[in-house]
Protein backbone atom coordinates (compact mmCIF):
# COMPACT_ATOMS: atom_id res chain seq x y z
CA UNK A 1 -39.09 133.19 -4.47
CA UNK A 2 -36.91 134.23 -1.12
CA UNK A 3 -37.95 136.73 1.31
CA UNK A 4 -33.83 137.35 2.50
CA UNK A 5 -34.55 135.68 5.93
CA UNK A 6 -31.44 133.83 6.08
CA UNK A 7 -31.70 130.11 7.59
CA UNK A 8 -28.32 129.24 7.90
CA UNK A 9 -24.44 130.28 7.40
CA UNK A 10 -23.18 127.44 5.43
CA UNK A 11 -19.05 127.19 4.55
CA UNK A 12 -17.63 126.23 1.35
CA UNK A 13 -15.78 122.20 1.60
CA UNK A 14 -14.68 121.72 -1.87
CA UNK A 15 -14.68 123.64 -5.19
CA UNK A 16 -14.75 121.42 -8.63
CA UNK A 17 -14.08 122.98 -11.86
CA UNK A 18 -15.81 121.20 -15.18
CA UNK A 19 -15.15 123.84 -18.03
CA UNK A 20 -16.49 127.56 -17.40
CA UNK A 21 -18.44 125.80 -14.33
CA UNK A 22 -17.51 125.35 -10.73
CA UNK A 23 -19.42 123.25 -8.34
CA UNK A 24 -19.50 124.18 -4.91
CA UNK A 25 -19.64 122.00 -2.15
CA UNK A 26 -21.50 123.18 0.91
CA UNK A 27 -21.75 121.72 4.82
CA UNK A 28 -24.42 123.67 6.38
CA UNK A 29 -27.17 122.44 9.21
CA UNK A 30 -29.47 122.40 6.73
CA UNK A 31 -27.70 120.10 3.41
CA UNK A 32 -29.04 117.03 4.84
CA UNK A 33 -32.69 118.46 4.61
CA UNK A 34 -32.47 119.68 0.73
CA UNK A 35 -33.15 117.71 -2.33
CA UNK A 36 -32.07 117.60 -5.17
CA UNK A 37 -33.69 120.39 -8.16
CA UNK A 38 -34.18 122.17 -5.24
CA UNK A 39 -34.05 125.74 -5.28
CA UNK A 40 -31.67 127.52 -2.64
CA UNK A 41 -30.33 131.44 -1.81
CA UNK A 42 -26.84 131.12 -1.90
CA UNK A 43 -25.59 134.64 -0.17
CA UNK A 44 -28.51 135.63 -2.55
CA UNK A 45 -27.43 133.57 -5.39
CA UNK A 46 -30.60 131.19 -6.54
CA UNK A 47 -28.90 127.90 -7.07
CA UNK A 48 -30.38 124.52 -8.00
CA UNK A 49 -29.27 121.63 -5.65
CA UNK A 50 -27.37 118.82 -7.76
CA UNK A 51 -26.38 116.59 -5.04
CA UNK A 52 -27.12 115.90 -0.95
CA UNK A 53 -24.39 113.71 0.82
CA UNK A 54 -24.51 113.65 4.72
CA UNK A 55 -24.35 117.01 5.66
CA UNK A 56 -23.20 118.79 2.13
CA UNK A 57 -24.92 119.84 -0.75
CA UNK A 58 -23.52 120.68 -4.33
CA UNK A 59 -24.84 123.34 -6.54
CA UNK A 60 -23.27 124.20 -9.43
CA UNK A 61 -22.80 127.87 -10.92
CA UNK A 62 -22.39 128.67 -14.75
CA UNK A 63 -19.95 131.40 -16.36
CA UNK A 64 -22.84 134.41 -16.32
CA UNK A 65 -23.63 133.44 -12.58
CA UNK A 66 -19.81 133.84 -11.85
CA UNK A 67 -19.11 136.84 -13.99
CA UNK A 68 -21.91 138.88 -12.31
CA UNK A 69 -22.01 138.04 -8.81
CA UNK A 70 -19.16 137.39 -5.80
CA UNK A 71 -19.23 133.38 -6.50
CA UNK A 72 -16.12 133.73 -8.58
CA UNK A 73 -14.39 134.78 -4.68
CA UNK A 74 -15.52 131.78 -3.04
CA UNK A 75 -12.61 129.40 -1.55
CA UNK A 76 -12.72 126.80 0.49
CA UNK A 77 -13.87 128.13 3.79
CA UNK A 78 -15.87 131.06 2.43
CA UNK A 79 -18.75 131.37 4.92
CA UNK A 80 -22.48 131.68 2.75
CA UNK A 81 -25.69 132.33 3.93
CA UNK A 82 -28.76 129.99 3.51
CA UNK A 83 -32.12 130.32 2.67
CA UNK A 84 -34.80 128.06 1.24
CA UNK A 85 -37.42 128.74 -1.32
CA UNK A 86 -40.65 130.14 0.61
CA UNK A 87 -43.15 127.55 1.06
CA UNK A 88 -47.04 128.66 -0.96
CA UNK A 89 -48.00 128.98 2.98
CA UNK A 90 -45.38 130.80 4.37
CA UNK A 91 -45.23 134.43 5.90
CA UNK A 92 -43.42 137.17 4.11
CA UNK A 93 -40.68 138.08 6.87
CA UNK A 94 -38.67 139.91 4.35
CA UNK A 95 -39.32 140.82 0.96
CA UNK A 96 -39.69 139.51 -2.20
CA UNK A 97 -36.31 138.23 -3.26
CA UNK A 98 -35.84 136.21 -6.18
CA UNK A 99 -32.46 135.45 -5.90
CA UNK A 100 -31.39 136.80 -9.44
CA UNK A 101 -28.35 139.52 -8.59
CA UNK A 102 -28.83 142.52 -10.39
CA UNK A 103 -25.06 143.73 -9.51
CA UNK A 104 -21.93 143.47 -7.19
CA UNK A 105 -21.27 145.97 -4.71
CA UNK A 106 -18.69 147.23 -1.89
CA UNK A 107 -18.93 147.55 1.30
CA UNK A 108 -17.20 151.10 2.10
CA UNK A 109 -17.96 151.66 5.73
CA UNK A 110 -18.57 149.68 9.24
CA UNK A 111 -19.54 151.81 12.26
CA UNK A 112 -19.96 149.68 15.78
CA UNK A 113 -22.72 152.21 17.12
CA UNK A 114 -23.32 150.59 20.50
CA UNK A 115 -25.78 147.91 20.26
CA UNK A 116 -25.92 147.92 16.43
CA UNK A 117 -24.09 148.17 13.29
CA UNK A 118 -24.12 149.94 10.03
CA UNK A 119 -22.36 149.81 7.19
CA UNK A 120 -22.73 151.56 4.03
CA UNK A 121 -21.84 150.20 0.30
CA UNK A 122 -21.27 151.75 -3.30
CA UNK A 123 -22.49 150.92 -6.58
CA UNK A 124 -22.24 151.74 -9.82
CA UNK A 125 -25.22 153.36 -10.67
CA UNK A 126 -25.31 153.69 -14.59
CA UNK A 127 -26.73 150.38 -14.67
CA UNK A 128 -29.88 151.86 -13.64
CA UNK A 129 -30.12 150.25 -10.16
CA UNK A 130 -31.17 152.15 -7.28
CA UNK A 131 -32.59 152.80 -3.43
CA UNK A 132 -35.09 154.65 -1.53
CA UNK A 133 -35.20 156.06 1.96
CA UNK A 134 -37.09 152.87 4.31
CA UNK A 135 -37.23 150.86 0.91
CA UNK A 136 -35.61 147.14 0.91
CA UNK A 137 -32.78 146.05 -0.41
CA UNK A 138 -31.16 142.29 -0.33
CA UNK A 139 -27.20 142.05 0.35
CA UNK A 140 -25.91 138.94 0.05
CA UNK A 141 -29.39 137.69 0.37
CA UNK A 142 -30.37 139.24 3.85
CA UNK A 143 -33.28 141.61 3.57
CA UNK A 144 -32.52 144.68 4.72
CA UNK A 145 -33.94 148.57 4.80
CA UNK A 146 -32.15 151.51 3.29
CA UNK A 147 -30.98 154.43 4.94
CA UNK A 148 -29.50 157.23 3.81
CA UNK A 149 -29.94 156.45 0.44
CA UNK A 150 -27.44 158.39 -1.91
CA UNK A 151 -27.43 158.03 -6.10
CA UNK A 152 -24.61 155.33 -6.30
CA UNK A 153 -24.64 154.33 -2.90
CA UNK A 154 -26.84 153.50 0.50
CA UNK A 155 -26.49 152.77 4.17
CA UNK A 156 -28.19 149.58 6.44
CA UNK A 157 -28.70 149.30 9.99
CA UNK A 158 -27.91 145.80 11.43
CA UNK A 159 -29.35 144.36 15.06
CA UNK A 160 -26.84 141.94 16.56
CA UNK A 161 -28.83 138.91 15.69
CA UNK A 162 -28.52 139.43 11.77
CA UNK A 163 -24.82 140.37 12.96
CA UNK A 164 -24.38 137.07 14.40
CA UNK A 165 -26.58 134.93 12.47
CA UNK A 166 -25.65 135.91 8.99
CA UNK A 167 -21.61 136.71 7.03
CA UNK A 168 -22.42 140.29 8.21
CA UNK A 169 -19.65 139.59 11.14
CA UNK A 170 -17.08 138.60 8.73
CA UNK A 171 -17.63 141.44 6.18
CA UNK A 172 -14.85 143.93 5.50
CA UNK A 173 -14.12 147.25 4.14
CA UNK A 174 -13.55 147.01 0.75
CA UNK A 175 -15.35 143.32 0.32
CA UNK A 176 -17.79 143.04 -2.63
CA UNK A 177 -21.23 141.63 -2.02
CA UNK A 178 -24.39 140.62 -4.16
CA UNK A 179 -27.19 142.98 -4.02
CA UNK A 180 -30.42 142.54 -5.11
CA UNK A 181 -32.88 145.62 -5.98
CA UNK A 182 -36.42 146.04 -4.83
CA UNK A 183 -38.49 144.17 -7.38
CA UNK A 184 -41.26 146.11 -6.92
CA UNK A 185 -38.69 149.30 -7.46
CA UNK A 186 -37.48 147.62 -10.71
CA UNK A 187 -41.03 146.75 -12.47
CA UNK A 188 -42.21 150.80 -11.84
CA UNK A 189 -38.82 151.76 -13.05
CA UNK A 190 -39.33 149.95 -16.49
CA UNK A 191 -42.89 150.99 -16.47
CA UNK A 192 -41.88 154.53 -16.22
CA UNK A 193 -39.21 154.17 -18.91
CA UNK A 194 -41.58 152.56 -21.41
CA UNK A 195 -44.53 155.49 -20.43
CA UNK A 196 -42.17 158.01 -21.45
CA UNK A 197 -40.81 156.56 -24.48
CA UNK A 198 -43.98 156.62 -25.96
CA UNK A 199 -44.98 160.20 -24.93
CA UNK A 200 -42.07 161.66 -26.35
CA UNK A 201 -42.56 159.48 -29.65
């Protein structure tokens, strides 16, 4: 479990490929701290940790991992954003992220609006996926709140720390990034879905 308060930017050293899989190799300020089986948020990826070498880490992603999220993109140099597992006794800073990407979308929009930034993205929304107005929403593993949420498509507000302190100052119109749907959203979604297949049985 995450809560999308990203720790570090890390940046992408070396890319293996070993069949369908590619292991990343990744020098952040925090590699030298992990271990290995350990769980991190890779731009809101959940990857296990496979090696620790000075100041890298490896983690290794699988053909479904790489066919549903932006980890196919990654070169060497890509910038990704950090975040440990939340200790039993930690706060709740965010929300609760789980690091499993429900789908990729695009960022569409940037708007400097003097003192803070926001950007909107699109998504397909036949999956099923969707936003609320002040709800949360994880994009590339930063927890953020929706505004102007639209079917298909939603708007965040970004303070300049996030902007400095997470990929948000490298992202560009037209760049795909992972988002992650309120959990809470997705288990009333289901429930609703199941409630009203049975009523109209």
């Amino acid at each position: 479990m995450f809560t999308g308060i990203v720790e570090a930017i890390g940046k992408v050293v070396d890319i293996a490929s070993e069949g369908d899989n590619l292991h990343f190799r990744i020098a952040s300020p925090i590699s030298s701290e992990l271990k290995i089986d350990q769980s991190v948020s890779h731009s809101g990826v959940c990857l296990t940790v496979v090696a620790v070498e000075n100041n890298t880490h490896v983690v290794t992603a699988v053909r479904e991992t790489l066919s549903k999220t932006t980890l196919s993109q990654w070169r060497i140099g890509s910038l990704v954003n950090l975040e440990r597992c939340m200790p039993a006794n930690g706060r709740f800073d965010g929300h609760f992220v789980q690091g499993h990407i429900d789908q990729v979308g695009i960022c569409t929009h940037i708007a400097d609006e003097n003192g803070s930034w926001r950007y909107r993205f699109v998504y397909d929304s036949s999956t099923g996926n969707f936003t609320v107005e002040k709800g949360s929403i994880a994009v590339d593993g930063v927890s953020l709140t929706v505004i102007d949420s639209q079917t298909g498509s939603f708007s965040v507000a970004i303070i300049p720390y996030t902007y400095h302190h997470t990929t948000f100052h490298t992202l560009q119109i037209g760049q795909q990034v992972n988002l992650e749907f309120d959990v809470i959203g997705k288990y009333i979604k289901r429930v609703m879905e199941l409630h009203f297949a049975q009523w109209k049985n």
